[in-house]
PDB file of N, CA and C in Angstrom:
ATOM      1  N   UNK A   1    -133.977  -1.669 -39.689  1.00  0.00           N
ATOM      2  CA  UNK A   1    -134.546  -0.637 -38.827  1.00  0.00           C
ATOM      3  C   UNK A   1    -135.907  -1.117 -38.347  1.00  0.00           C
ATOM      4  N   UNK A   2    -135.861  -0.868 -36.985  1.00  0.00           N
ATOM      5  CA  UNK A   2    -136.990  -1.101 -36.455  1.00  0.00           C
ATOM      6  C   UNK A   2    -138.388  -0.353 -36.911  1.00  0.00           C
ATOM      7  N   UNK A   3    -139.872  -1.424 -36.827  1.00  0.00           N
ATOM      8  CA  UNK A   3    -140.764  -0.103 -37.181  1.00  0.00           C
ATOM      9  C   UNK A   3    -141.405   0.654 -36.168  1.00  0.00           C
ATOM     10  N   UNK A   4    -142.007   1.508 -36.720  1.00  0.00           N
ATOM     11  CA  UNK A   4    -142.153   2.617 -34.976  1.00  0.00           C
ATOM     12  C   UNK A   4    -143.639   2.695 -35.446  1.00  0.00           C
ATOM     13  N   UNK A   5    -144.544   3.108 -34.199  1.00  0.00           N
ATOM     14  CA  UNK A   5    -145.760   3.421 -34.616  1.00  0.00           C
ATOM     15  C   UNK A   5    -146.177   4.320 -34.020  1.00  0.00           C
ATOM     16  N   UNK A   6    -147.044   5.476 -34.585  1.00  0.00           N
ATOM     17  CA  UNK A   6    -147.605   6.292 -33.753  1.00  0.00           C
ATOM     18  C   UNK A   6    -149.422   6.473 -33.858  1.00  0.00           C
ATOM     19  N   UNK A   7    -149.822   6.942 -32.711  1.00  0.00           N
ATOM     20  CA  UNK A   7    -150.744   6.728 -32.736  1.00  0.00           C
ATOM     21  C   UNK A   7    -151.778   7.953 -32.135  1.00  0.00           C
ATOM     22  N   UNK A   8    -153.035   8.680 -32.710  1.00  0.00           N
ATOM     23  CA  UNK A   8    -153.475  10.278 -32.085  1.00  0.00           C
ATOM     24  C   UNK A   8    -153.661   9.806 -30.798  1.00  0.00           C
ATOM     25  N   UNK A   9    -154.440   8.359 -30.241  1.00  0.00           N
ATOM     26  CA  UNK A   9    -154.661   8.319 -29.121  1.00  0.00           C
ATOM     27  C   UNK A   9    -153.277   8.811 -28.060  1.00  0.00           C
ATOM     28  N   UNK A  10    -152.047   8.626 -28.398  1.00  0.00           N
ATOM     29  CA  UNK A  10    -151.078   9.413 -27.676  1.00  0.00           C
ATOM     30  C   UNK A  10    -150.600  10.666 -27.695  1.00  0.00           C
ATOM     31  N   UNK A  11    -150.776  11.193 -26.834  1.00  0.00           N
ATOM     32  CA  UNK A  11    -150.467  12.740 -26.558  1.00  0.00           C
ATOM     33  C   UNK A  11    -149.296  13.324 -27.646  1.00  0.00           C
ATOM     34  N   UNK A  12    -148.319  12.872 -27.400  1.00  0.00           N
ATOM     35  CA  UNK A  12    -147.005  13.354 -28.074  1.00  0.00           C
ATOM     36  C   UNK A  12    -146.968  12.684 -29.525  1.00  0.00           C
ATOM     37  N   UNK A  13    -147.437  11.767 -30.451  1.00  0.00           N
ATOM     38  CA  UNK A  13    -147.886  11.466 -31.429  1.00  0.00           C
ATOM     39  C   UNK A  13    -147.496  12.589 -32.448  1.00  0.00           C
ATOM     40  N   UNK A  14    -148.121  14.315 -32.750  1.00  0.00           N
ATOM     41  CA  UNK A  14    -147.806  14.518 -33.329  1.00  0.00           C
ATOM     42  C   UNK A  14    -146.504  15.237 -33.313  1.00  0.00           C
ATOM     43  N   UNK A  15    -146.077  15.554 -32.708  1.00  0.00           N
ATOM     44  CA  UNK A  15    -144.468  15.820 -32.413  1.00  0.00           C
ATOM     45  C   UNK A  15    -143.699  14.427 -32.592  1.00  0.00           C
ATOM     46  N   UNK A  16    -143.856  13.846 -32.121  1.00  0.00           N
ATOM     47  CA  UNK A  16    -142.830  12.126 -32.233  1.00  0.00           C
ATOM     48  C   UNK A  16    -142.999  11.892 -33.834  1.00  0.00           C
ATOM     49  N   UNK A  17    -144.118  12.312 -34.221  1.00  0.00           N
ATOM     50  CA  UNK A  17    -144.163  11.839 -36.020  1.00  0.00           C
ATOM     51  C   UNK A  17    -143.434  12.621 -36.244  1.00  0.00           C
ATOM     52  N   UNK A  18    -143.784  14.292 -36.449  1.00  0.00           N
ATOM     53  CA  UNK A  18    -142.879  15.069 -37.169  1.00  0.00           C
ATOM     54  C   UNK A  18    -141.597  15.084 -37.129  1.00  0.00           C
ATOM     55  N   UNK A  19    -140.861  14.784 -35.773  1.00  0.00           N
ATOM     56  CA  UNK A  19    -139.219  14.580 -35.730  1.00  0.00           C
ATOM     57  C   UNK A  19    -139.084  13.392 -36.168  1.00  0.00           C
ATOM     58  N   UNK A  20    -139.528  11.814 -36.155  1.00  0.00           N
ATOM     59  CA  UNK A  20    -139.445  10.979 -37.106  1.00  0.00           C
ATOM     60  C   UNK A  20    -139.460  11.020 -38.756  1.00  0.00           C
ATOM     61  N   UNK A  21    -140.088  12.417 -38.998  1.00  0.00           N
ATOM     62  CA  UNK A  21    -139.959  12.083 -40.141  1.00  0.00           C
ATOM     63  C   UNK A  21    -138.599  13.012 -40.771  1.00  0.00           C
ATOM     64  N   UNK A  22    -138.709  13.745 -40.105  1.00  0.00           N
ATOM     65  CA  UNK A  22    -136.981  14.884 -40.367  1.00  0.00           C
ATOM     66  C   UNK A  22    -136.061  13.965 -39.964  1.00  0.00           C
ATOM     67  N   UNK A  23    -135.891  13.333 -39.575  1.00  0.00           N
ATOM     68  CA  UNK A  23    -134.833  12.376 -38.957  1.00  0.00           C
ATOM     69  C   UNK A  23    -134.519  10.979 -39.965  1.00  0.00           C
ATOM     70  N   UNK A  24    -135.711  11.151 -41.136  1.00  0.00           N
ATOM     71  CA  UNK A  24    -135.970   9.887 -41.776  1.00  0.00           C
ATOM     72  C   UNK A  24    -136.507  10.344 -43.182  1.00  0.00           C
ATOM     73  N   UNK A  25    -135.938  11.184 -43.570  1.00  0.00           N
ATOM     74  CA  UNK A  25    -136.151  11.709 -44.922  1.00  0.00           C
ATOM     75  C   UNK A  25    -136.521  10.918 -46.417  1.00  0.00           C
ATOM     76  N   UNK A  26    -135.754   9.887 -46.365  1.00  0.00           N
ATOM     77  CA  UNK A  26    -135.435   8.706 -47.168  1.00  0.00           C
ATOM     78  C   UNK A  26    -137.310   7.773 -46.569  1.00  0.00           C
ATOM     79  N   UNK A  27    -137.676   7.869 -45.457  1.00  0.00           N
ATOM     80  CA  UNK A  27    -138.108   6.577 -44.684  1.00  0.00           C
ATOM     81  C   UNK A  27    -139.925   6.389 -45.359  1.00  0.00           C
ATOM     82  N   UNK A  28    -140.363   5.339 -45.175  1.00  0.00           N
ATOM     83  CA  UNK A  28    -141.620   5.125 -45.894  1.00  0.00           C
ATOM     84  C   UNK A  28    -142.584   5.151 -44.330  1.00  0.00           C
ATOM     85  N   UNK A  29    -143.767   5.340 -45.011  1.00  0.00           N
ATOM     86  CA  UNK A  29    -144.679   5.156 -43.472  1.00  0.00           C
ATOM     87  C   UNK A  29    -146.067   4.265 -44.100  1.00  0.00           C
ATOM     88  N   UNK A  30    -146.722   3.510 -42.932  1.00  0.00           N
ATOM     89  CA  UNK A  30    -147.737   3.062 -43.654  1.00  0.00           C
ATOM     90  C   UNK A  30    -148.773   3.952 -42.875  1.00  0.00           C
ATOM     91  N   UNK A  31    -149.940   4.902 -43.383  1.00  0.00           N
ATOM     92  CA  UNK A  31    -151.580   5.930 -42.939  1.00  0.00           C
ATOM     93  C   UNK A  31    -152.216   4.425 -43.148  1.00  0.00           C
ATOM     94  N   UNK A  32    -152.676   4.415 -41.664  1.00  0.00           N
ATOM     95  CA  UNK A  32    -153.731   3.309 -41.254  1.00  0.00           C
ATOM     96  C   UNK A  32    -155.210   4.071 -41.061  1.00  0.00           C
ATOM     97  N   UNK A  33    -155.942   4.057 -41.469  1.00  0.00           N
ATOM     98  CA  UNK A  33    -157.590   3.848 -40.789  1.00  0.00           C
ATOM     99  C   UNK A  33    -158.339   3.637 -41.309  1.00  0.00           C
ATOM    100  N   UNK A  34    -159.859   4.153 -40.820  1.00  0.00           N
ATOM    101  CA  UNK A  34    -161.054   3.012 -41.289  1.00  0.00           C
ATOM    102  C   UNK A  34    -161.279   2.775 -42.765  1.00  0.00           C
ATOM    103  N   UNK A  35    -160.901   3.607 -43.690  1.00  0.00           N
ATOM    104  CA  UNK A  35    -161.004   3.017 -44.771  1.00  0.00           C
ATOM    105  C   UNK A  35    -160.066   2.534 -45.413  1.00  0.00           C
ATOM    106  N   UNK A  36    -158.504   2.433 -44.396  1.00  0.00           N
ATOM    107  CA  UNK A  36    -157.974   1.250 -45.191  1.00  0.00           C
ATOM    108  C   UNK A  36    -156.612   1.563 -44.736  1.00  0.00           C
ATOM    109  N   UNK A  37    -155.248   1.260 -45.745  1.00  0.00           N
ATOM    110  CA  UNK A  37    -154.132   1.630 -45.357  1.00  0.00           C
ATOM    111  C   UNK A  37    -153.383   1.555 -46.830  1.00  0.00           C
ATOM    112  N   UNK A  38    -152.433   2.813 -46.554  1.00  0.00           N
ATOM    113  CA  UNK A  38    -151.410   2.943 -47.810  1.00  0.00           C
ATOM    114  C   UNK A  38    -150.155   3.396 -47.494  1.00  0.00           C
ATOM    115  N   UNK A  39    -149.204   2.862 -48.610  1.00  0.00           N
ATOM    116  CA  UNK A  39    -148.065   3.011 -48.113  1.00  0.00           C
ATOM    117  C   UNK A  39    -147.442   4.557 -49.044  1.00  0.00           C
ATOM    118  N   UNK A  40    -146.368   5.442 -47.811  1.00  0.00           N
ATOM    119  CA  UNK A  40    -146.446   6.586 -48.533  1.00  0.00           C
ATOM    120  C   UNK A  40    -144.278   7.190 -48.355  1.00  0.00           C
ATOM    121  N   UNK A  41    -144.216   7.576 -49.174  1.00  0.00           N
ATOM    122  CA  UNK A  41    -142.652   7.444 -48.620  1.00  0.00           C
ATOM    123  C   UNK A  41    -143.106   9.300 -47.850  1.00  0.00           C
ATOM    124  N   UNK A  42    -141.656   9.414 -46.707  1.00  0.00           N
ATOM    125  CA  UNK A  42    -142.058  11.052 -46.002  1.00  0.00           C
ATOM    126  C   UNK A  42    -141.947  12.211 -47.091  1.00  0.00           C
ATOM    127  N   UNK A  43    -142.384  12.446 -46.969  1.00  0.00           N
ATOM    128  CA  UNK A  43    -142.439  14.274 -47.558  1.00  0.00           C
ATOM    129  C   UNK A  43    -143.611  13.681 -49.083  1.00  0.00           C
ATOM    130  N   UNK A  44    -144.622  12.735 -48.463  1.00  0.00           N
ATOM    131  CA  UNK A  44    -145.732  13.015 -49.142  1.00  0.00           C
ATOM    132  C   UNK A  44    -146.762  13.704 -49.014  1.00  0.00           C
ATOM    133  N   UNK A  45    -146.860  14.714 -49.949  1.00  0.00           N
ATOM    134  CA  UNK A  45    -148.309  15.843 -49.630  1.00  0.00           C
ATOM    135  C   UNK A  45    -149.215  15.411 -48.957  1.00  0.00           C
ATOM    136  N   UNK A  46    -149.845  13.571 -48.932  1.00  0.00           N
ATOM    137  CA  UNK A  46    -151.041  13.239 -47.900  1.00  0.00           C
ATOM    138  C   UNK A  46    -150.226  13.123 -46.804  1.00  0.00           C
ATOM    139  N   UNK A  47    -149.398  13.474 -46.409  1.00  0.00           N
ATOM    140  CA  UNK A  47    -148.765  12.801 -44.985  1.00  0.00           C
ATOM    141  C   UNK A  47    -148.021  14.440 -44.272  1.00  0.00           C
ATOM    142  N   UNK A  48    -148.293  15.805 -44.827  1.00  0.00           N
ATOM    143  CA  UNK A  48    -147.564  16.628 -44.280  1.00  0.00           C
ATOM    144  C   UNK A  48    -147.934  16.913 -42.794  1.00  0.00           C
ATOM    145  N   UNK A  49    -146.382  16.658 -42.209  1.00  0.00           N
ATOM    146  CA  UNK A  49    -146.616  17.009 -40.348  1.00  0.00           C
ATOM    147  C   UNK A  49    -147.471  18.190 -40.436  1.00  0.00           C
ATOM    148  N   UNK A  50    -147.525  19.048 -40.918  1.00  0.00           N
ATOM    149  CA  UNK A  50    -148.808  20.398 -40.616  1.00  0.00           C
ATOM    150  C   UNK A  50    -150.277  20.109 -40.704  1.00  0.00           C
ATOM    151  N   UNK A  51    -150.152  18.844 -41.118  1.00  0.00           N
ATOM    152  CA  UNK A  51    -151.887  18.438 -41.290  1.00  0.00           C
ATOM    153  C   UNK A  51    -152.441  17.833 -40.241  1.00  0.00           C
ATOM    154  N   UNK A  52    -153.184  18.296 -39.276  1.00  0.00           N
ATOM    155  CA  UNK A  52    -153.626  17.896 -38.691  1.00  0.00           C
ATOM    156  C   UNK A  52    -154.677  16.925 -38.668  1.00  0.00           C
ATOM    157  N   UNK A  53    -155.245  16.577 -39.684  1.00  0.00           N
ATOM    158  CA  UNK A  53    -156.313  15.037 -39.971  1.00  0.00           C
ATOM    159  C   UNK A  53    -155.053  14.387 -40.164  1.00  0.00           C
ATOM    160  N   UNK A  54    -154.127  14.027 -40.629  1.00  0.00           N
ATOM    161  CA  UNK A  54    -153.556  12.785 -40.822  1.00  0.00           C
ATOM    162  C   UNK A  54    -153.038  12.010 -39.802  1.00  0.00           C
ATOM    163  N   UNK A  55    -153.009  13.169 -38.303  1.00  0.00           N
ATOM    164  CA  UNK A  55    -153.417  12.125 -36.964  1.00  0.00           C
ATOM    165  C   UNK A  55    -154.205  11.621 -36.530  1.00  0.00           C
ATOM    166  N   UNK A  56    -155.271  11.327 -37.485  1.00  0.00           N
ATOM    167  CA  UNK A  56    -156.634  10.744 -36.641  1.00  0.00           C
ATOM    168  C   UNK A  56    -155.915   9.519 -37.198  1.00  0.00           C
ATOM    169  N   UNK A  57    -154.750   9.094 -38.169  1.00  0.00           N
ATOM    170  CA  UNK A  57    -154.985   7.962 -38.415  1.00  0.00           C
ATOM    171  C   UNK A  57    -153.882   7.729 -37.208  1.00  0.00           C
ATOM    172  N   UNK A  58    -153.730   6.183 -37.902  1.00  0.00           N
ATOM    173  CA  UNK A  58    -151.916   5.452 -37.153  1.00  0.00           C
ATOM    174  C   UNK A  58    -150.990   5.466 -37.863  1.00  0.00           C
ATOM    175  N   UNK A  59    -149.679   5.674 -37.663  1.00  0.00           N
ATOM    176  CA  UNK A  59    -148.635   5.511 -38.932  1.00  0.00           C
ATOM    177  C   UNK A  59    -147.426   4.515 -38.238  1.00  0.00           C
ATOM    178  N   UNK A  60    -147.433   3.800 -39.254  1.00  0.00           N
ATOM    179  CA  UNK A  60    -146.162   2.756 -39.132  1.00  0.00           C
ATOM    180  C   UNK A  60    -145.509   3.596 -40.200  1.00  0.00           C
ATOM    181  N   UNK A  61    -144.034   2.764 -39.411  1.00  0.00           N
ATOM    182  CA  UNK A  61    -143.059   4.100 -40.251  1.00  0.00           C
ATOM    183  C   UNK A  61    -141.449   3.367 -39.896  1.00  0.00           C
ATOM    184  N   UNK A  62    -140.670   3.629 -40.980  1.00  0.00           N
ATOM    185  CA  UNK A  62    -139.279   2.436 -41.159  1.00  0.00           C
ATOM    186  C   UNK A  62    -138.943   2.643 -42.028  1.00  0.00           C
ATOM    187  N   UNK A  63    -137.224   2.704 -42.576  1.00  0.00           N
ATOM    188  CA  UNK A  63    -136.825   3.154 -43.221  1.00  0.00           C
ATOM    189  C   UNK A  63    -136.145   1.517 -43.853  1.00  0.00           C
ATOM    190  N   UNK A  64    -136.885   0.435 -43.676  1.00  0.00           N
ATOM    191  CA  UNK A  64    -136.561  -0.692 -44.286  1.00  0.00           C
ATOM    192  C   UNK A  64    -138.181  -1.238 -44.792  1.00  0.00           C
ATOM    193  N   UNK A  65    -138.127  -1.231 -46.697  1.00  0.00           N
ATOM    194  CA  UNK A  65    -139.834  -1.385 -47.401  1.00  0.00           C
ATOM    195  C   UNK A  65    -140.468  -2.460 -46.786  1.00  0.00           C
ATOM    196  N   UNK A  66    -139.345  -3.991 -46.992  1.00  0.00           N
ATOM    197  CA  UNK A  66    -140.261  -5.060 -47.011  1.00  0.00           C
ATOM    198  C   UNK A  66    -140.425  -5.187 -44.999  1.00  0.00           C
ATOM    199  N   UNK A  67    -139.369  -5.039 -44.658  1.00  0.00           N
ATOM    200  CA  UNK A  67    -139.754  -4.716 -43.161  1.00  0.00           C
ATOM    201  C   UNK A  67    -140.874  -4.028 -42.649  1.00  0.00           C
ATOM    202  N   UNK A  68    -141.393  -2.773 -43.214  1.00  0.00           N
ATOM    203  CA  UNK A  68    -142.800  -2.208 -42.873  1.00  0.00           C
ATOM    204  C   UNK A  68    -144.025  -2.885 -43.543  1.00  0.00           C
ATOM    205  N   UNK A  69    -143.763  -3.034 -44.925  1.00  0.00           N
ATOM    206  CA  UNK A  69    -144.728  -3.483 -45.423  1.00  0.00           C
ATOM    207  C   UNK A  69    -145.431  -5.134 -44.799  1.00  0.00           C
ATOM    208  N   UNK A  70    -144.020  -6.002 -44.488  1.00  0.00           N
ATOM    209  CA  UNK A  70    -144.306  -7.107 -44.158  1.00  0.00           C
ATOM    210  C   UNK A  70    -145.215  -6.728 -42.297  1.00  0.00           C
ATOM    211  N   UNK A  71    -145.003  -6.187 -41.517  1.00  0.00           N
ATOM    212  CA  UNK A  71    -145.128  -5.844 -40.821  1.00  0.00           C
ATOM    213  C   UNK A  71    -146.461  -5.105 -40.263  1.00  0.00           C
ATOM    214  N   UNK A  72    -146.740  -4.379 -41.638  1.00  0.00           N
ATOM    215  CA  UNK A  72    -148.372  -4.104 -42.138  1.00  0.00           C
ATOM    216  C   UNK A  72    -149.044  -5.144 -41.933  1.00  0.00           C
ATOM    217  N   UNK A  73    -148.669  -5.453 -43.193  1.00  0.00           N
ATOM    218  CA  UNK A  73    -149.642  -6.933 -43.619  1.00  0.00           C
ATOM    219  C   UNK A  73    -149.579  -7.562 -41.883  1.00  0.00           C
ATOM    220  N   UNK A  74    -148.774  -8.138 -41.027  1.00  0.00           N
ATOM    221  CA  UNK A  74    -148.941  -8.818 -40.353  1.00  0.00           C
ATOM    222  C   UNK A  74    -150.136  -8.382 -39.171  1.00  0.00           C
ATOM    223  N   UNK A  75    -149.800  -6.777 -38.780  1.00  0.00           N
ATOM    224  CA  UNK A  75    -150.805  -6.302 -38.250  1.00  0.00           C
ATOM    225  C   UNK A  75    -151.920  -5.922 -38.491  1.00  0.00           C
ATOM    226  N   UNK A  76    -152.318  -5.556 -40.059  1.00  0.00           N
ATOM    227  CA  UNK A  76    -153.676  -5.334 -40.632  1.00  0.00           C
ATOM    228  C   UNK A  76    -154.429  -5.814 -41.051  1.00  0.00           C
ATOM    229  N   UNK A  77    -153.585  -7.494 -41.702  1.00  0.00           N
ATOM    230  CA  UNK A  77    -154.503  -8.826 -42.121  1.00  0.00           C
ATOM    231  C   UNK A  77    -154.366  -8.570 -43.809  1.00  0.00           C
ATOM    232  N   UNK A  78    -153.586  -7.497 -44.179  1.00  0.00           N
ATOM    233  CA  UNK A  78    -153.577  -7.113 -45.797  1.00  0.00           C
ATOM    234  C   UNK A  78    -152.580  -6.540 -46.056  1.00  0.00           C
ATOM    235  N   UNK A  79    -151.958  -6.313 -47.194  1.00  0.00           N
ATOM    236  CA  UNK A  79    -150.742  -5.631 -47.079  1.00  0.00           C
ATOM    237  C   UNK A  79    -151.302  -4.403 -47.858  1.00  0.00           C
ATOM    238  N   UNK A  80    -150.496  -2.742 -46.848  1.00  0.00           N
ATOM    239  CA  UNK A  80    -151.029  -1.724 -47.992  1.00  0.00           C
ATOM    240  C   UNK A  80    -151.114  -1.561 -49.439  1.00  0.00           C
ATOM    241  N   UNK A  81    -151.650  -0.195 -50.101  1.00  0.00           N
ATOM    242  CA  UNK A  81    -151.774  -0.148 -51.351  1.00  0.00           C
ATOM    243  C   UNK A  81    -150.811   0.995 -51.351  1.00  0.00           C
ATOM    244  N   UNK A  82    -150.170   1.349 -52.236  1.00  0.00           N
ATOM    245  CA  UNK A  82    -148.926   2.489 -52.877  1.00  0.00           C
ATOM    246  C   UNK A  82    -149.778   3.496 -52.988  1.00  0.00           C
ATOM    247  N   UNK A  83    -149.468   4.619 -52.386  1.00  0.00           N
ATOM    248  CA  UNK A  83    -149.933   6.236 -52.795  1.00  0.00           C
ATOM    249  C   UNK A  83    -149.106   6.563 -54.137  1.00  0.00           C
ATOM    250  N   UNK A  84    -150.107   6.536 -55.434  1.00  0.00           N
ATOM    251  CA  UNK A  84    -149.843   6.973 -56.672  1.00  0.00           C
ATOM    252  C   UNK A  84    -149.101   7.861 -56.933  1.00  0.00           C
ATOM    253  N   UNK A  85    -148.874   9.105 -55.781  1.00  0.00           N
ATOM    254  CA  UNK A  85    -148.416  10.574 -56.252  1.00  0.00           C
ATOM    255  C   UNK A  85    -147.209  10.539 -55.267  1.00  0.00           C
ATOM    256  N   UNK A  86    -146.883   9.117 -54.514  1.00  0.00           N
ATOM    257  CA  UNK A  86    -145.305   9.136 -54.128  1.00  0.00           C
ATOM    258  C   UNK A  86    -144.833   7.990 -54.210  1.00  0.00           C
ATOM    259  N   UNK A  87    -144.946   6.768 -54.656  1.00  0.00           N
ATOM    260  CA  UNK A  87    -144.615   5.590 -54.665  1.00  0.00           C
ATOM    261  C   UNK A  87    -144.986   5.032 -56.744  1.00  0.00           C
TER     262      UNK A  87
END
């Protein structure tokens, strides 16, 4: 599976996340910003579509691990860290 990214600078961002993530129940995402990036599988409490701060970040998002993760790393220069309370 391809990875998808979304981003606040785009309008439709938080709608395109939230049906990505109902659509992808199973699927992991990587929360990008300035202080860093972690990897979180969907229906993690830091990642709920009703939260509106968790669009200030970017989310990569794929329902294949080493595919996102590798994919991280390639775009961030590091590979994320695991959110403790879902991974």
């Amino acid at each position: 599976m391809p990875v998808v990214s979304f981003h606040h600078a785009d309008p439709t961002a938080l709608e395109n996340f939230a049906t990505w993530c109902k659509e992808n129940p199973l699927g992991l995402l990587v929360l990008s910003d300035a202080s860093g990036a972690t990897l979180h599988r969907v229906g993690c409490p830091h990642i709920a579509p009703r939260d509106a701060a968790t669009y200030r970040a970017r989310q990569l998002c794929s329902a294949d691990h080493d595919e996102l993760v590798g994919h991280a790393e390639q775009e961030l220069g590091h590979p994320p860290t695991r959110c403790p309370d879902c991974l």
